[in-house]
Protein backbone atom coordinates (compact mmCIF):
# COMPACT_ATOMS: atom_id res chain seq x y z
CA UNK A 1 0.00 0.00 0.00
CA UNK A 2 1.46 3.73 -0.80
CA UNK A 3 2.54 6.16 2.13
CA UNK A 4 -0.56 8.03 2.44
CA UNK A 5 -2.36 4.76 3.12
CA UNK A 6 -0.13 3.74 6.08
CA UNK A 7 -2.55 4.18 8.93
CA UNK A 8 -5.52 2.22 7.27
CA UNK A 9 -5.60 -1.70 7.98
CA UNK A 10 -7.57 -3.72 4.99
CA UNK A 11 -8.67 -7.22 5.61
CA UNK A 12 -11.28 -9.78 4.27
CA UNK A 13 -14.38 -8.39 4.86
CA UNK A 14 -16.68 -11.69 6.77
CA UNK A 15 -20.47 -11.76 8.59
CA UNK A 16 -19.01 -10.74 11.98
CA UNK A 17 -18.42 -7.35 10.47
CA UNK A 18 -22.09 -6.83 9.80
CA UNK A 19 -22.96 -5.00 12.30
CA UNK A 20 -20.00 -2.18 11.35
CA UNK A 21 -20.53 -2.43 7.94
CA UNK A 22 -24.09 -1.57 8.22
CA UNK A 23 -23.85 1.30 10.14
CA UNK A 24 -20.71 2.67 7.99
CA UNK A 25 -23.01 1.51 5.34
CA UNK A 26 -26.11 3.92 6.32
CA UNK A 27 -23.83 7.20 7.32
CA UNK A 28 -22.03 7.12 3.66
CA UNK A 29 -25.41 7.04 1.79
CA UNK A 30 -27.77 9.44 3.76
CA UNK A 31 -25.42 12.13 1.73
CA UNK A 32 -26.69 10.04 -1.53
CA UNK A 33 -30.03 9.79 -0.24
CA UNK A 34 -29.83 14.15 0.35
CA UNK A 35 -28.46 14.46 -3.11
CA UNK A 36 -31.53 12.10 -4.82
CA UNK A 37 -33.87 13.13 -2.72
CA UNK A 38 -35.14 9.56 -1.95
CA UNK A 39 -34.33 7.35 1.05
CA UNK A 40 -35.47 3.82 -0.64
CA UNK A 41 -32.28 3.20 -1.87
CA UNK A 42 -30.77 -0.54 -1.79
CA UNK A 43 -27.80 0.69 1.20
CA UNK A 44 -30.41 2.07 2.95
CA UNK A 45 -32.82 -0.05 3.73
CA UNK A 46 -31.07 -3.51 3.49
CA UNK A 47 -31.63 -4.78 7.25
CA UNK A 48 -28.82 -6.74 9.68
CA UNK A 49 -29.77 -10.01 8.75
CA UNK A 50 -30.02 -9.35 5.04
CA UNK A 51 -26.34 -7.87 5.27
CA UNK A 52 -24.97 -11.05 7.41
CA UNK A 53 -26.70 -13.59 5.08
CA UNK A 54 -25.08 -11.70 1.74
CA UNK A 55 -21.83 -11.36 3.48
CA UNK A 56 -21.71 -15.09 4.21
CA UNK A 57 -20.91 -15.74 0.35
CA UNK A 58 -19.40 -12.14 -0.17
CA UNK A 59 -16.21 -11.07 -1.09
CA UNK A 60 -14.94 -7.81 -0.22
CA UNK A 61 -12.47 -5.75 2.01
CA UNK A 62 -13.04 -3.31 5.00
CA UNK A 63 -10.76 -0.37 6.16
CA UNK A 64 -10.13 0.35 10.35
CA UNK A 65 -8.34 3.25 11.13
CA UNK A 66 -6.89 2.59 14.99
CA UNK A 67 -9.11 -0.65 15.30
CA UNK A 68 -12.57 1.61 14.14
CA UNK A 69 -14.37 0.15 10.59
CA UNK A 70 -13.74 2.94 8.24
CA UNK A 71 -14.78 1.59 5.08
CA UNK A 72 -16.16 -1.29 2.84
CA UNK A 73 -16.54 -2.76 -0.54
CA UNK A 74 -17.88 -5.45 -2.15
CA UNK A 75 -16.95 -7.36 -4.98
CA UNK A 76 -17.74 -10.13 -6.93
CA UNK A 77 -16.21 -11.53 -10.03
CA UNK A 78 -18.06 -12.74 -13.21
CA UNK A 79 -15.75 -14.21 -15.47
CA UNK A 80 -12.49 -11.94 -16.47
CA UNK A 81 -14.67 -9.36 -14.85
CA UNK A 82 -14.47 -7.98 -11.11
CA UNK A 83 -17.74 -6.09 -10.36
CA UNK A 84 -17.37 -3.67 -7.40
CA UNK A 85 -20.22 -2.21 -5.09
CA UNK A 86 -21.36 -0.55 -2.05
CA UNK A 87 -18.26 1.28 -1.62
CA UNK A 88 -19.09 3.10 1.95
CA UNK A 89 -16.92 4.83 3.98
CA UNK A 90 -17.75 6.83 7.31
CA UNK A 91 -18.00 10.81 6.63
CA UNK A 92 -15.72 11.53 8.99
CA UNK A 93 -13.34 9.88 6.90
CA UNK A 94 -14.19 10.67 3.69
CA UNK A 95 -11.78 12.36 1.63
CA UNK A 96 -8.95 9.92 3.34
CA UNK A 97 -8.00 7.84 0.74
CA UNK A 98 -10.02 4.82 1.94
CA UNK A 99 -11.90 4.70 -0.98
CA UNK A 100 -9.17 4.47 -3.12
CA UNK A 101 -7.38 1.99 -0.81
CA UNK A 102 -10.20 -0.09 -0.76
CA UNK A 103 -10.06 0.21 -4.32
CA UNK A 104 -6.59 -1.15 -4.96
CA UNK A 105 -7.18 -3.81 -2.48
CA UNK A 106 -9.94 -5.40 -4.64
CA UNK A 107 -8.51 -4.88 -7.85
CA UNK A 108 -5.51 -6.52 -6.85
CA UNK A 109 -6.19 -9.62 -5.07
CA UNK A 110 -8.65 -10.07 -7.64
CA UNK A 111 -7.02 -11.93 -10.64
CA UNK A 112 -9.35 -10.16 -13.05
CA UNK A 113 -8.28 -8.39 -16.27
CA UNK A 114 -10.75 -5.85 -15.87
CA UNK A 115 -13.14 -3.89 -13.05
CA UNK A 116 -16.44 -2.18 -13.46
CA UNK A 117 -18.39 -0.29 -11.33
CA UNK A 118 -21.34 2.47 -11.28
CA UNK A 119 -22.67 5.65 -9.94
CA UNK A 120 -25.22 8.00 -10.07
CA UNK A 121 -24.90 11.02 -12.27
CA UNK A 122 -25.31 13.54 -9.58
CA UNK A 123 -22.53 11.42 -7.33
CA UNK A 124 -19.50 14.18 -7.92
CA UNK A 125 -17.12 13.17 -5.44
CA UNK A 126 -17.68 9.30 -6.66
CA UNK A 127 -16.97 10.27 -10.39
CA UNK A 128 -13.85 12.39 -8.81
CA UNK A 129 -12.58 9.23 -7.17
CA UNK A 130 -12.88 6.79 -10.02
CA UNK A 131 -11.67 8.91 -12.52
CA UNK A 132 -8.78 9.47 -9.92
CA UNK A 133 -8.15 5.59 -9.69
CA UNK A 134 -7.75 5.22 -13.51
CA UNK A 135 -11.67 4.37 -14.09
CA UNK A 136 -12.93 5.42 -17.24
CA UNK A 137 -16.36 6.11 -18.25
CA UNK A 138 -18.27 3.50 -20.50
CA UNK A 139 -21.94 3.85 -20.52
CA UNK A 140 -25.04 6.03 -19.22
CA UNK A 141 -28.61 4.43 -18.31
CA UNK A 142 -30.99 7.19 -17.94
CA UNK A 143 -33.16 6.54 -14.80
CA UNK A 144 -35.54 9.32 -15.20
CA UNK A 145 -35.38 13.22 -13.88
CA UNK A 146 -32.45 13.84 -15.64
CA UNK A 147 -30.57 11.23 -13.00
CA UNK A 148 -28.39 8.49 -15.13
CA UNK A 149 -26.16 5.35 -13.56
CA UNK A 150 -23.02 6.16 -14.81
CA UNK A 151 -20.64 2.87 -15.57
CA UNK A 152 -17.21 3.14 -15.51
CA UNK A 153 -14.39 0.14 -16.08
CA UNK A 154 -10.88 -0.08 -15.56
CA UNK A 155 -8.25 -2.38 -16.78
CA UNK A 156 -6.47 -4.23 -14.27
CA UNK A 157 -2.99 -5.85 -15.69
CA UNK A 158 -4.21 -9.20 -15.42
CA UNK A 159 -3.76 -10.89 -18.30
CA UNK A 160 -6.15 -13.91 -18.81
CA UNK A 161 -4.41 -17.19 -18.32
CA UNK A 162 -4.04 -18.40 -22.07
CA UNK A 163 -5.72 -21.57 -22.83
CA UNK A 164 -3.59 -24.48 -24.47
C-alpha cells in the first residue's frame, strides 16, 4: 500500500463485520439519499440479517483506522470481470483515501483483467474518485429526472491465463 495509506488496515471483509458495515453503510449514503432526494435506496434499507446472510458468500475488504471500521466494498467476479459495489466509507473519513485503498485492495487480489463499477450522475465526489483511480467512463442508463447510472471500467494488468 502507498505512504498516504499507512494508517488504514484492509482485511477480508466476513459476517461478523455486519454489524459495522451496516452502520458505515447507512452514514455514507444518507449524503446520496440528500443528493436524490429519496431514502429507498438498496444501502439504505437492506436490514442486519439481510447484510450477514449476503456477506456469508461475499467477497470484499473493510478499512479500520486505529481498530474503528472505516470503510467497505464489495466485490464479486463474473468471469475476467471484477464487479465492485457498495463502496461506503464513514464521513468523517471521507476524503482519506479509503476509498481508493479499498479500491486497490480489490482490484488486486482479484485476478481479473478488468473492473467495473457504477454511480449516479449527480454522485460528484464518486466520479472524482474513479476517474482518480484510472476508471474510465463507459456507458449512461438514464433513470428518469435527468438522473443516469453512470458505468465506468478499468483495466487491471491481469492478463487472462491463455488456454492451451
Amino acid at each position: 500500500m502507498s505512504a498516504s495509506h499507512d494508517d488504514i488496515e484492509i482485511s477480508p471483509i466476513s459476517a461478523s463485520d455486519a454489524g459495522e458495515v451496516l452502520t458505515i453503510q447507512r452514514a455514507a449514503f444518507v449524503s446520496e439519499a440528500i443528493i436524490y432526494q429519496s431514502v429507498d435506496m438498496p444501502p439504505l434499507v437492506q436490514t442486519l440479517d439481510e447484510l450477514e446472510a449476503e456477506l456469508r458468500d461475499a467477497d470484499g475488504w473493510i478499512a479500520r483506522r486505529s481498530g474503528r471500521l472505516v470503510g467497505a466494498i464489495r466485490t464479486r467476479r463474473e468471469g475476467d470481470l471484477l464487479l465492485i459495489g457498495r463502496i461506503a466509507i464513514a464521513p468523517d473519513q471521507q476524503g482519506a483515501g479509503i476509498g481508493q485503498a479499498l479500491l486497490e485492495a480489490a482490484e488486486q487480489a482479484s485476478g481479473a483483467a478488468e473492473a467495473e463499477l457504477f454511480t449516479g450522475s449527480l454522485s460528484e465526489a464518486n466520479i472524482r474518485l474513479y476517474e482518480r483511480c484510472g476508471y474510465v467512463e463507459t456507458q449512461r442508463v438514464e433513470q428518469g429526472g435527468g438522473i443516469q447510472e453512470i458505468y465506468f471500467r478499468k483495466r487491471l494488468g491481469h492478463a487472462a491465463a491463455p488456454s492451451d
